[in-house]
C-alpha atoms as a PDB file:
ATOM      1  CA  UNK A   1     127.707 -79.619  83.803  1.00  0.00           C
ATOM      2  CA  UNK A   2     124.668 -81.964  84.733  1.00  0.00           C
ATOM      3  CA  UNK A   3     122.159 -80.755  87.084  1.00  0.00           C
ATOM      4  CA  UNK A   4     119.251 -83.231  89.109  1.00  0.00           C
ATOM      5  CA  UNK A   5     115.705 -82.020  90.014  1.00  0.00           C
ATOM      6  CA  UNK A   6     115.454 -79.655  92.487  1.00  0.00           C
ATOM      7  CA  UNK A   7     115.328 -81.522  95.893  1.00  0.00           C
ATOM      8  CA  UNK A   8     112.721 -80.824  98.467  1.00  0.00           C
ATOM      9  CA  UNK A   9     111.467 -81.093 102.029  1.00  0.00           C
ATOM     10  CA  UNK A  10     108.564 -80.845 103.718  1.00  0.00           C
ATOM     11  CA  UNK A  11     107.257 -82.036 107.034  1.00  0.00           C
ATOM     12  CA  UNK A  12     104.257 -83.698 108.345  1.00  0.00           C
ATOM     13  CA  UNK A  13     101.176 -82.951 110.286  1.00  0.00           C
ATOM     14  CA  UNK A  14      99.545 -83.739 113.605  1.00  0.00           C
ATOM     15  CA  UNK A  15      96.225 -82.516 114.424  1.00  0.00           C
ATOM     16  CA  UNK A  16      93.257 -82.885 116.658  1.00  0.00           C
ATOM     17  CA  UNK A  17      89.126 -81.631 116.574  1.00  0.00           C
ATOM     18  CA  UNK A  18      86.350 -82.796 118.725  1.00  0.00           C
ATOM     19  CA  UNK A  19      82.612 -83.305 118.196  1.00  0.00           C
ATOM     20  CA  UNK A  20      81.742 -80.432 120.846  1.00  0.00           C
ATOM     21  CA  UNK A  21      82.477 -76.762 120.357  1.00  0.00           C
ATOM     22  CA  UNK A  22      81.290 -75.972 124.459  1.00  0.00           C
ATOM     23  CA  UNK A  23      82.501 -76.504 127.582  1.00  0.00           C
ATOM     24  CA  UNK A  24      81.575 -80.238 128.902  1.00  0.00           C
ATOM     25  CA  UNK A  25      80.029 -79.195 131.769  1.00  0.00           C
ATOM     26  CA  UNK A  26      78.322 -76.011 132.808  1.00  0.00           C
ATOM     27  CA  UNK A  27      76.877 -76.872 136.258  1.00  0.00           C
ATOM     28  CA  UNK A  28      75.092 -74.867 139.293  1.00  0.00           C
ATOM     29  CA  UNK A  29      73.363 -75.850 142.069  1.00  0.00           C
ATOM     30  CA  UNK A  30      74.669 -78.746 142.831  1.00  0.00           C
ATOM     31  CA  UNK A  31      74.057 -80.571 145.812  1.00  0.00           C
ATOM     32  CA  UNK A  32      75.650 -83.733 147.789  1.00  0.00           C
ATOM     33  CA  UNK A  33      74.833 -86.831 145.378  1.00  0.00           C
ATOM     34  CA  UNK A  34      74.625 -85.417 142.287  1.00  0.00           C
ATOM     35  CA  UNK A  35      76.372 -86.038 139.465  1.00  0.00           C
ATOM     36  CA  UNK A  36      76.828 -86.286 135.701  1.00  0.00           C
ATOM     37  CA  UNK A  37      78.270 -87.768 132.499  1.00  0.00           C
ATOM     38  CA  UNK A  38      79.334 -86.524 129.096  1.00  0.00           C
ATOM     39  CA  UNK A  39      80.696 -87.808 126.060  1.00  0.00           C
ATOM     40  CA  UNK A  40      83.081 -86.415 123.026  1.00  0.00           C
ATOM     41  CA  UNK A  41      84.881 -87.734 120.511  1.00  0.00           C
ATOM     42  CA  UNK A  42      88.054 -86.616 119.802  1.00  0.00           C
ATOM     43  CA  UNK A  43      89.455 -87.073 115.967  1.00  0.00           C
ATOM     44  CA  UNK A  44      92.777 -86.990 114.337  1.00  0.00           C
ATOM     45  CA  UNK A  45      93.423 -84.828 111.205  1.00  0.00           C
ATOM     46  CA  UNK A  46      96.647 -85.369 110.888  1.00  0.00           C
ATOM     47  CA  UNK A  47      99.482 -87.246 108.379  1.00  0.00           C
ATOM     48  CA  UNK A  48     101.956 -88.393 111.007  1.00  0.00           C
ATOM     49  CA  UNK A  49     101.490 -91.144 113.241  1.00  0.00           C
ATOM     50  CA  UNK A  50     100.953 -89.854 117.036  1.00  0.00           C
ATOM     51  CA  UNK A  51     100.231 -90.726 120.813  1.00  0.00           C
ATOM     52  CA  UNK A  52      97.652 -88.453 121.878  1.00  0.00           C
ATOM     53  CA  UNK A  53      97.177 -87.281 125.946  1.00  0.00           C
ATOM     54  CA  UNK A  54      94.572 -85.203 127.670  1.00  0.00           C
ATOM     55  CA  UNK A  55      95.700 -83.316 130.205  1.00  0.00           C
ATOM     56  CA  UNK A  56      93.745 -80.660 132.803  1.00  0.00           C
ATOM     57  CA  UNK A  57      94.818 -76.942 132.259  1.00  0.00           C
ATOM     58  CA  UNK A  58      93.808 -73.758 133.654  1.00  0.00           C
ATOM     59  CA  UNK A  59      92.444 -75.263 137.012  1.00  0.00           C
ATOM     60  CA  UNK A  60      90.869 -73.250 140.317  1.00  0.00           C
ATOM     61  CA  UNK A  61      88.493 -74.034 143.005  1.00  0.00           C
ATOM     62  CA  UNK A  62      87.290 -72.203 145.806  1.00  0.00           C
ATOM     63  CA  UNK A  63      85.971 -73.895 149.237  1.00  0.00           C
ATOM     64  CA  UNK A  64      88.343 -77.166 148.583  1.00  0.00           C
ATOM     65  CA  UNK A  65      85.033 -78.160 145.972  1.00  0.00           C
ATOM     66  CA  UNK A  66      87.318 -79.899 143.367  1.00  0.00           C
ATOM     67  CA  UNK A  67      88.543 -82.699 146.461  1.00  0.00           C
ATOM     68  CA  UNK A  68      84.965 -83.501 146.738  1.00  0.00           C
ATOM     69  CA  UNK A  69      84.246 -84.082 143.220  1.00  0.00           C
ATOM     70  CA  UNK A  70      84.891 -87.406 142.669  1.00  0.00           C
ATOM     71  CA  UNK A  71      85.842 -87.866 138.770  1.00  0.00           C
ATOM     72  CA  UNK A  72      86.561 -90.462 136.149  1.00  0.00           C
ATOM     73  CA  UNK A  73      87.528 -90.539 132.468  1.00  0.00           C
ATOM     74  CA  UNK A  74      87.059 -93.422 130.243  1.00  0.00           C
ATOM     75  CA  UNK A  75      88.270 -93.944 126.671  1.00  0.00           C
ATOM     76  CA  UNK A  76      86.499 -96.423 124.237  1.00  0.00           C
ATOM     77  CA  UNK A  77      84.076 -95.986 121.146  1.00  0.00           C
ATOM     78  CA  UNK A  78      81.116 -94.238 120.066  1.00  0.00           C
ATOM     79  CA  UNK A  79      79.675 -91.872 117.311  1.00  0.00           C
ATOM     80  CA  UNK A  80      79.263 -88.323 117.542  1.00  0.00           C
ATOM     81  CA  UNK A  81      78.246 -87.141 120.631  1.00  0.00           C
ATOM     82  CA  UNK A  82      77.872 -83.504 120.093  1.00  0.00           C
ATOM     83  CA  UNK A  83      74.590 -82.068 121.743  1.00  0.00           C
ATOM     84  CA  UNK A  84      73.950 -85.338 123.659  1.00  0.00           C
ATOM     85  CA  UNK A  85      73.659 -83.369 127.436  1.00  0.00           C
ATOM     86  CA  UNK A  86      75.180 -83.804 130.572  1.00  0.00           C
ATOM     87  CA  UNK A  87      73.156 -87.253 131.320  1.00  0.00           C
ATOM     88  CA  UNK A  88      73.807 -89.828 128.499  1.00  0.00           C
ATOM     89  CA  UNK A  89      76.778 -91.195 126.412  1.00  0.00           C
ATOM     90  CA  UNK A  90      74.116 -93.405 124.218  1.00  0.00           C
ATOM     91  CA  UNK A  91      76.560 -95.816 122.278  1.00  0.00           C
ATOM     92  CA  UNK A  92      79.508 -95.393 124.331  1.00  0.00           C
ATOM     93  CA  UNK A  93      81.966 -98.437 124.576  1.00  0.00           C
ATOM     94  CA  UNK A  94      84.377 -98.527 126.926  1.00  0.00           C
ATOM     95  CA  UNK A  95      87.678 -99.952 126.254  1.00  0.00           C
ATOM     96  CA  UNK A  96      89.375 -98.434 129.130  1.00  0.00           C
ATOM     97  CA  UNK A  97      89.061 -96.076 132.289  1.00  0.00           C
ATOM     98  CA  UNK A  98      92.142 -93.998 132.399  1.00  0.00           C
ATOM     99  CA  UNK A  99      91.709 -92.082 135.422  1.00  0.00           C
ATOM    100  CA  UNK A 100      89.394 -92.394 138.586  1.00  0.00           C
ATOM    101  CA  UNK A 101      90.317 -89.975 141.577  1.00  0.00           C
ATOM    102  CA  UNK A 102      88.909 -86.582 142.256  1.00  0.00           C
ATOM    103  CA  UNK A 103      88.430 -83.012 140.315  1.00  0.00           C
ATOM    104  CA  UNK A 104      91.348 -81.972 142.447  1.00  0.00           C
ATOM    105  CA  UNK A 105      94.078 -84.815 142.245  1.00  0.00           C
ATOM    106  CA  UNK A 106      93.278 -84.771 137.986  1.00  0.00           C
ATOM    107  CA  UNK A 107      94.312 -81.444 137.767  1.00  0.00           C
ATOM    108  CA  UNK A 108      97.151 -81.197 139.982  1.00  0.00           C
ATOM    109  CA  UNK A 109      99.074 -84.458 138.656  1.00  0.00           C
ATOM    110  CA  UNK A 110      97.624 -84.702 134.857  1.00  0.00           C
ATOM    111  CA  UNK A 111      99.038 -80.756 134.213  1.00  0.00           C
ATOM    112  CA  UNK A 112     101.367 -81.597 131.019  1.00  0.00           C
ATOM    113  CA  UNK A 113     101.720 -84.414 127.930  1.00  0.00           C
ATOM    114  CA  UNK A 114     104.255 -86.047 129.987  1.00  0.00           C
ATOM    115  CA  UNK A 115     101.783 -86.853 133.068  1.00  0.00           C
ATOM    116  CA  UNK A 116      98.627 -86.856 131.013  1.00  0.00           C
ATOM    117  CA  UNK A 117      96.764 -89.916 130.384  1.00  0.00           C
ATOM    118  CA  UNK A 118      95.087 -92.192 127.514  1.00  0.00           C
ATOM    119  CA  UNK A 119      95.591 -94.334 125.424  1.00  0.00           C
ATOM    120  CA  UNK A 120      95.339 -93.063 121.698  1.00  0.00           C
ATOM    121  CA  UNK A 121      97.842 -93.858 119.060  1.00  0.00           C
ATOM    122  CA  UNK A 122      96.163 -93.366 115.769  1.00  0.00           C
ATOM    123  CA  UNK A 123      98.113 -93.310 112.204  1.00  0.00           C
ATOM    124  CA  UNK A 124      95.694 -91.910 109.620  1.00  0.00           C
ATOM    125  CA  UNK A 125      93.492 -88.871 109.855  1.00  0.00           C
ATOM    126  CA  UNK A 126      89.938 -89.836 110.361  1.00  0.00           C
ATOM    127  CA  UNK A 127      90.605 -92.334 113.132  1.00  0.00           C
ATOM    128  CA  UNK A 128      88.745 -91.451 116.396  1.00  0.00           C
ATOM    129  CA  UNK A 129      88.463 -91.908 119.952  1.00  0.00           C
ATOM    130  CA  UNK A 130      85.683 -91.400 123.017  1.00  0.00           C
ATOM    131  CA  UNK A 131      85.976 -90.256 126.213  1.00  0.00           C
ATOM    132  CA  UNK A 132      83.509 -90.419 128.766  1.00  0.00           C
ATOM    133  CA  UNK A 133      83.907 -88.157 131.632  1.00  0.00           C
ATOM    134  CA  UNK A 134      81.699 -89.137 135.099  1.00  0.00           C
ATOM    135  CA  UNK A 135      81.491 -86.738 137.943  1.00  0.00           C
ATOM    136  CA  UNK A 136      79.857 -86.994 141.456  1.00  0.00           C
ATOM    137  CA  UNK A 137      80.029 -84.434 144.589  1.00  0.00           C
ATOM    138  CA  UNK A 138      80.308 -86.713 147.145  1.00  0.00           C
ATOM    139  CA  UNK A 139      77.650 -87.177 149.377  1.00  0.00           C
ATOM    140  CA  UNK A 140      79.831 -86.611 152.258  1.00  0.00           C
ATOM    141  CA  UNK A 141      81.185 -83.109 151.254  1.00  0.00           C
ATOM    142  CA  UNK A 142      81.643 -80.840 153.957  1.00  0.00           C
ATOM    143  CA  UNK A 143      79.260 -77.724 154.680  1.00  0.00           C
ATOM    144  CA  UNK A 144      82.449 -75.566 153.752  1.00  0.00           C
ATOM    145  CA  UNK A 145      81.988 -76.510 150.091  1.00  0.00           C
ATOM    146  CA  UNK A 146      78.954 -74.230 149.849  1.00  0.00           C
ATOM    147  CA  UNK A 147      79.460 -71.572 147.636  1.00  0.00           C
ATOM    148  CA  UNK A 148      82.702 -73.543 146.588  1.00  0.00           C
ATOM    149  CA  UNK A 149      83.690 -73.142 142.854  1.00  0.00           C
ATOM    150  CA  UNK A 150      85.708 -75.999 140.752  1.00  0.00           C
ATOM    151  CA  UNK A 151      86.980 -74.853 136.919  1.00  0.00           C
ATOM    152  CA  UNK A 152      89.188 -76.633 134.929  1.00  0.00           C
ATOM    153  CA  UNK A 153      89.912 -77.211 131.176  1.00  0.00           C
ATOM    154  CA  UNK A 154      90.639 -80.400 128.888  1.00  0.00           C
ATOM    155  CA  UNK A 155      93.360 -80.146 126.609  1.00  0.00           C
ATOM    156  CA  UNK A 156      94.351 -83.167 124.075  1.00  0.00           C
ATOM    157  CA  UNK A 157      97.867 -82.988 122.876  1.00  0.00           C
ATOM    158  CA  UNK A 158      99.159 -84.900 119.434  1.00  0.00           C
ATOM    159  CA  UNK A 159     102.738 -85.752 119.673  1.00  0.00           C
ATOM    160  CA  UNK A 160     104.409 -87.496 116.952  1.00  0.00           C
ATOM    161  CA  UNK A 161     105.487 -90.684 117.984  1.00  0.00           C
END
């Protein structure tokens, strides 16, 4: 009888952090005009290589706010930019704006990995990627948006490619 080495099987890994443990924005008050920027970098941790999405999840508004929000999402490059505030992206390159539309339209069509957007594809852990999100209540918003509410997560999905 001859016997081999034991044979063995194991699988890979995709996996994603970001530079930002909070929510991106966190705003009140806000009137006609105003708007805002923030910045985070998302990085890969895992073995595999993968297409990575973002995606809205968990979305409400009250008072039709979220169609008044105008909204866009750019990916490029940039450091860390944990703790940076809701007004500056210092270092921030874009490379490409994935998605310009409202609050409202993002999270009603981007709600999955299939329909989600960006432009990602990294092969080795360590590799990064920034994302600038701009938003603006439009100057022209209604008086029924006062009091109006808009809520909605950011979720980036790994998928091996």
């Amino acid at each position: 009888m001859s016997e081999g080495p034991a044979n063995g099987w194991s699988t890979g890994t995709v996996s994603l952090s970001d530079d930002d443990s909070s929510a991106l924005f966190s705003v009140s008050t806000l009137l006609p005009g105003d708007s805002g920027v923030k910045c985070i970098v998302v990085t890969y941790g895992g073995d595999l290589p993968a297409a990575v999405k973002l995606y809205a999840a968990s979305y409400t508004t009250t008072r039709a706010l979220g169609a008044y929000l105008n909204f866009t999402v750019d990916e490029g490059d940039g450091s860390s930019f944990s703790g940076s505030g809701p007004s500056s992206c210092p270092g921030f390159a874009i490379s490409a704006t994935l998605y310009n539309g409202t609050v409202d339209d993002f999270a009603t069509t981007r709600t999955g990995y299939g329909s989600g957007v960006g432009s990602f594809a990294p092969t080795l852990a360590g590799q990064t990627r920034a994302f600038r999100f701009t938003y603006t209540l439009d100057a022209t918003a209604p008086d029924g948006t006062q009091s109006g509410t808009a809520s909605v997560g950011f979720t980036w999905e790994a998928a091996n490619s």
